[in-house]
Protein backbone atom coordinates (compact mmCIF):
# COMPACT_ATOMS: atom_id res chain seq x y z
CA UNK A 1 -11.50 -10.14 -4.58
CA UNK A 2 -8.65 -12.65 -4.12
CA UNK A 3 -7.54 -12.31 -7.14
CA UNK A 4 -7.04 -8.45 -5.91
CA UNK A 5 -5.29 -9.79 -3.15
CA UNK A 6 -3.03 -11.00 -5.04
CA UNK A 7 -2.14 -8.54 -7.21
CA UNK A 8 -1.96 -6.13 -4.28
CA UNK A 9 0.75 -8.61 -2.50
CA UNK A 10 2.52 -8.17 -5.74
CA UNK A 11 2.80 -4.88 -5.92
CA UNK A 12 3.86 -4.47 -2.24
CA UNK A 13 6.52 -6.89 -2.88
CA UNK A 14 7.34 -4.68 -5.58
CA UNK A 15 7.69 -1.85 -3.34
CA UNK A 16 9.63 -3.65 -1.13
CA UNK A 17 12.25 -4.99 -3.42
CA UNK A 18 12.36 -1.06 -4.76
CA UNK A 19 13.01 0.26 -1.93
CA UNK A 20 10.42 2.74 -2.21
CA UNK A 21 9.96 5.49 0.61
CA UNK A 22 6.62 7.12 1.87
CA UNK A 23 5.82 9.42 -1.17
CA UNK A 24 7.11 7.64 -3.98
CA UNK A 25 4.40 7.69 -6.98
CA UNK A 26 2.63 4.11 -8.13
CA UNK A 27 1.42 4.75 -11.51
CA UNK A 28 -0.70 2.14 -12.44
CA UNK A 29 0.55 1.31 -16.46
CA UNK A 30 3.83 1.04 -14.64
CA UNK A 31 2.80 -1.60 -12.44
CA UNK A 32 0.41 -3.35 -15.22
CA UNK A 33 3.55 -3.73 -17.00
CA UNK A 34 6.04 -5.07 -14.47
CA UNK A 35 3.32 -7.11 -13.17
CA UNK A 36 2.29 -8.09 -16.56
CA UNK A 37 -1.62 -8.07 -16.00
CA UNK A 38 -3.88 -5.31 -17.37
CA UNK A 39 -4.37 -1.92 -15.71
CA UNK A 40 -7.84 -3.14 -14.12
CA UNK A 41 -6.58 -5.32 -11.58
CA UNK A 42 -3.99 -2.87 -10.66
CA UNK A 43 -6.14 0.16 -9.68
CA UNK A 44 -8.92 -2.90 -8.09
CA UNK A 45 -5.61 -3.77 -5.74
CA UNK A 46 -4.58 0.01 -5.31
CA UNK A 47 -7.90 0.51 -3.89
CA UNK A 48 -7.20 -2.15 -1.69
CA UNK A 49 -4.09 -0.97 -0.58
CA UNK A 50 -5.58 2.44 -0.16
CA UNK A 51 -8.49 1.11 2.08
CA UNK A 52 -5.71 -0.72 4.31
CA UNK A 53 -3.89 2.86 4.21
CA UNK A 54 -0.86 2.16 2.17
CA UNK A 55 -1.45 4.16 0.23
CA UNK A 56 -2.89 7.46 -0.84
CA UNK A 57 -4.47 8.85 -3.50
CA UNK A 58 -5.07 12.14 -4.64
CA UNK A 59 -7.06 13.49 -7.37
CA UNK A 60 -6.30 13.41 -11.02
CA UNK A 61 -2.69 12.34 -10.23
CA UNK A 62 -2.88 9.02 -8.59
CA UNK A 63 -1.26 6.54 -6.04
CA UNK A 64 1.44 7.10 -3.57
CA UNK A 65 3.36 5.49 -0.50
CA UNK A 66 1.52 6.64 2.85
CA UNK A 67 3.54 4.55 4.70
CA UNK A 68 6.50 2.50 5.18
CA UNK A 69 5.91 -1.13 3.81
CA UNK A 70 8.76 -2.61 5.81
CA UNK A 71 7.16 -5.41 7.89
CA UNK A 72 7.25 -8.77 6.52
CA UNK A 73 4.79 -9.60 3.78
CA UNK A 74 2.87 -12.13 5.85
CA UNK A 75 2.15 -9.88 8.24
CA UNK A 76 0.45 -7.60 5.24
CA UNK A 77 -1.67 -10.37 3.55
CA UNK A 78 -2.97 -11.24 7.51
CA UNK A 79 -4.34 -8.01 8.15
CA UNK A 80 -6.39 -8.54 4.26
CA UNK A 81 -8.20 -11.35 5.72
């Protein structure tokens, strides 16, 4: 699980630094790559991000913004404790 955690900090300071906007598609070979860690991780910490309601998902097409990540990071990996 904290490995998770980790990975899912990652990839919202990936989203940050993208400037991503409520919407935007997170495919997960994408982020495996950029993140350079295999695609297992990725969709553990998507989950994760999807329980905390960053993000959606929707059926047979994946992950996607469902709301502005624009709060400091700290404030994110607080409310994963």
């Amino acid at each position: 699980m904290e490995h998770d955690k980790s990975i899912a900090t990652r990839i919202v300071e990936l989203i940050q630094a993208d400037g991503m906007h409520v919407g935007a598609h997170l495919p997960a070979q994408m982020l495996a790559d950029r993140l350079r860690v295999s695609r297992t991780p990725v969709n553990e910490a998507l989950a994760l991000l999807q329980d905390k309601g960053v993000l959606a998902r929707e059926r047979n097409r994946g992950f996607f913004l469902a709301q502005p990540v624009d709060v400091p990071l700290p404030t994110w990996r607080r409310s994963w404790a």
